[in-house]
N, C-alpha and C. Protein backbone atom coordinates (compact mmCIF):
# COMPACT_ATOMS: atom_id res chain seq x y z
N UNK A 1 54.55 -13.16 -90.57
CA UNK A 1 53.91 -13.47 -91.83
C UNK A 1 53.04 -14.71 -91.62
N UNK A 2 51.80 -15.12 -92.15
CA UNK A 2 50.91 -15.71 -91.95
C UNK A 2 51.28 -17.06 -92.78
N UNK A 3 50.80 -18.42 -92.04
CA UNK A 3 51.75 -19.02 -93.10
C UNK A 3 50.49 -19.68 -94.39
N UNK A 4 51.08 -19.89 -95.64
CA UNK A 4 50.25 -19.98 -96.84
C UNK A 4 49.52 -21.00 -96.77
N UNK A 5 48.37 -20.63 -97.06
CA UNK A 5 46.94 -21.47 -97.58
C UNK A 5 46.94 -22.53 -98.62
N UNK A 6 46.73 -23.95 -98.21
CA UNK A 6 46.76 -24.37 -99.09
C UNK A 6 45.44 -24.09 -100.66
N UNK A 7 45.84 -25.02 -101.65
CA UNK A 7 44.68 -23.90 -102.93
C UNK A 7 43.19 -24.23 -102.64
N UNK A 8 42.39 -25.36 -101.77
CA UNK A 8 41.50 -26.11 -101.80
C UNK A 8 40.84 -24.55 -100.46
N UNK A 9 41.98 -24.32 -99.91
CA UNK A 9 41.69 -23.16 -98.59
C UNK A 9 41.49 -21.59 -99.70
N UNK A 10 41.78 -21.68 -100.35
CA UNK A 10 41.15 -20.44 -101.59
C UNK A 10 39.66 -20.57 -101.73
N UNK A 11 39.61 -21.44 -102.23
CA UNK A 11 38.57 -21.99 -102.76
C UNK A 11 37.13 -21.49 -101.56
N UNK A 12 37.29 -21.90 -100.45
CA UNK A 12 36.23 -22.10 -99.23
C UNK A 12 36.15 -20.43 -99.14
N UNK A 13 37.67 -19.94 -99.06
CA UNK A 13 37.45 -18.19 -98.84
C UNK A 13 36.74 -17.53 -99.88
N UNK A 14 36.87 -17.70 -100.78
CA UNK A 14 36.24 -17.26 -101.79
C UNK A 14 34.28 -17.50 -101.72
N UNK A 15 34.39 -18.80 -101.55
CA UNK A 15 33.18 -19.08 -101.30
C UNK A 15 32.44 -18.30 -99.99
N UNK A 16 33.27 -18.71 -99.52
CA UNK A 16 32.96 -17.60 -98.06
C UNK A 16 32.83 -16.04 -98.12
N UNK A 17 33.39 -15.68 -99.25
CA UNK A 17 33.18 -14.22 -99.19
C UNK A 17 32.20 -13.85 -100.64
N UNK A 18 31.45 -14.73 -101.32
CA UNK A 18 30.53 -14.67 -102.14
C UNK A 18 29.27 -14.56 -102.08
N UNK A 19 29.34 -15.95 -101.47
CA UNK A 19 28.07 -16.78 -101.09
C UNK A 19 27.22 -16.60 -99.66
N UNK A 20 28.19 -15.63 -98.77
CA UNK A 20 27.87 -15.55 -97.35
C UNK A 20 28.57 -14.20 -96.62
N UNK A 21 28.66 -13.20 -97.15
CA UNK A 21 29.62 -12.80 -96.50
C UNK A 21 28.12 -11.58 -95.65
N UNK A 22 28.89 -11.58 -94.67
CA UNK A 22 28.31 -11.11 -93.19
C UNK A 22 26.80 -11.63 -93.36
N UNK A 23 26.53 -12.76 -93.01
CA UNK A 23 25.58 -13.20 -92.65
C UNK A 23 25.27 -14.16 -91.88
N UNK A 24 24.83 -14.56 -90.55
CA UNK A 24 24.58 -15.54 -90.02
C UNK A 24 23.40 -16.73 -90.35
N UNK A 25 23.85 -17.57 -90.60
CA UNK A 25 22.58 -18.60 -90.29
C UNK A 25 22.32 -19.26 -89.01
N UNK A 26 21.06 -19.99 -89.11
CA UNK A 26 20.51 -20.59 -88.45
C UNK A 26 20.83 -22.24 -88.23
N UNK A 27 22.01 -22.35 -89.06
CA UNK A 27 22.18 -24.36 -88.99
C UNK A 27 23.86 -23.78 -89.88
N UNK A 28 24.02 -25.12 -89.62
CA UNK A 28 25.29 -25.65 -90.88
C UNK A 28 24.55 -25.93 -92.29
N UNK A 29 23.32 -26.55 -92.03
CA UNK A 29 22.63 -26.86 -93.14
C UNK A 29 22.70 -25.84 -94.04
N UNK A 30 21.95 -24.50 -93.22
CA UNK A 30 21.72 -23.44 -94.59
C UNK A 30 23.22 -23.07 -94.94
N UNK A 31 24.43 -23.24 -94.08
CA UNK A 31 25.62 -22.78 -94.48
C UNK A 31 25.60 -23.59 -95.70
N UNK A 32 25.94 -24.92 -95.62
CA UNK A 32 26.04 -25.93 -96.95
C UNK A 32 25.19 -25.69 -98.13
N UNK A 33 23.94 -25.55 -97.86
CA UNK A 33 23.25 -25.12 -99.04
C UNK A 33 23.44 -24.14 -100.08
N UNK A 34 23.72 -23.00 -99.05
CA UNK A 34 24.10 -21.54 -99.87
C UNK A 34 25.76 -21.84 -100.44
N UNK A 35 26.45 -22.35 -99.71
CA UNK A 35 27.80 -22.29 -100.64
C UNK A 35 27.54 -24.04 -101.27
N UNK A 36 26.62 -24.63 -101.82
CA UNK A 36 26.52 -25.51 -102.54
C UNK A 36 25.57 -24.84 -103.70
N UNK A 37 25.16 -23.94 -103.84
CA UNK A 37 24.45 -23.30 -104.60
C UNK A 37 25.37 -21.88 -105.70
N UNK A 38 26.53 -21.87 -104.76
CA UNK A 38 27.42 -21.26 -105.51
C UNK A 38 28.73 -21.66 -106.26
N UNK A 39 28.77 -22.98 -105.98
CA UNK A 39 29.64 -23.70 -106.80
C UNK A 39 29.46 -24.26 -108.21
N UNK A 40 28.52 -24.06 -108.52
CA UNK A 40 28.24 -24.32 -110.03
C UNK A 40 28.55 -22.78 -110.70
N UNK A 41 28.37 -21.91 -110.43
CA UNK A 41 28.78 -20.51 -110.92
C UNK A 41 30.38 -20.12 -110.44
N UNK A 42 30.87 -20.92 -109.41
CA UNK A 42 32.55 -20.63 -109.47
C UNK A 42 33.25 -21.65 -110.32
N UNK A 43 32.64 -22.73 -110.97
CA UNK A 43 33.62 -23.70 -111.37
C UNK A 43 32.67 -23.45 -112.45
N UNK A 44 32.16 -22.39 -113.20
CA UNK A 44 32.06 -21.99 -114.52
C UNK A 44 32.97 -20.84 -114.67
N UNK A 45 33.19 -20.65 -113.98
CA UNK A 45 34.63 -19.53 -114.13
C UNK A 45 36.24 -19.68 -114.37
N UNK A 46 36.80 -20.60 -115.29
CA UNK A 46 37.88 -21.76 -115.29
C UNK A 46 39.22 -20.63 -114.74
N UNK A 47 39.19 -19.58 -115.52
CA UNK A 47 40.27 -18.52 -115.17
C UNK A 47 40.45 -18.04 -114.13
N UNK A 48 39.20 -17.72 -113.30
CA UNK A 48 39.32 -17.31 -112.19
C UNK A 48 39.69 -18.47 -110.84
N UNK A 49 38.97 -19.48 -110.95
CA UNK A 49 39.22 -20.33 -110.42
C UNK A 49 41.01 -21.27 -110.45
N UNK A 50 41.35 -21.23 -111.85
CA UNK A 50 42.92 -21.37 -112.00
C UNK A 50 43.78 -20.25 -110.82
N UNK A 51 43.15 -19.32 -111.02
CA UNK A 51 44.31 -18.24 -110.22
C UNK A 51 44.33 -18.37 -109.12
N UNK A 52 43.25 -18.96 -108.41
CA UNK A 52 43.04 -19.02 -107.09
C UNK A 52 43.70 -20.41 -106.53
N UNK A 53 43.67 -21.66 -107.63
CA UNK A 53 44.64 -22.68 -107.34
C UNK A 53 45.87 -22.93 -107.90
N UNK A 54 46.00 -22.79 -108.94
CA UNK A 54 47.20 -22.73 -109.08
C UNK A 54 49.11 -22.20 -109.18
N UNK A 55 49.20 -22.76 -108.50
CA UNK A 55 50.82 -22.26 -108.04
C UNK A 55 51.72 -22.45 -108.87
N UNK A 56 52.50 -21.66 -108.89
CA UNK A 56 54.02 -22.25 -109.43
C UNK A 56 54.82 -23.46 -108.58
């Protein structure tokens, strides 16, 4: 069994599978940009974003 993610490690996967998924860039830069461009549309999402951090 894989051991659990902390919630901040949700967060990046998610982003990672939104904002980028199968695509390579050319820098870290454009990595940062594109998932800095999608964080204003995940942290308008309060519900979805709760589920993804918060634990019992």
């Amino acid at each position: 069994m894989p051991p659990e993610l902390n919630p901040q490690e949700h967060i990046w996967d998610e982003l990672r599978g939104k904002e980028s998924p199968s695509r390579v860039f050319d820098s870290l830069d454009g990595v940062t940009a594109q998932w800095e461009a999608g964080r204003p549309e995940m942290a308008a999402h309060h519900e979805a974003l709760r589920s993804l951090t918060a634990w019992s």
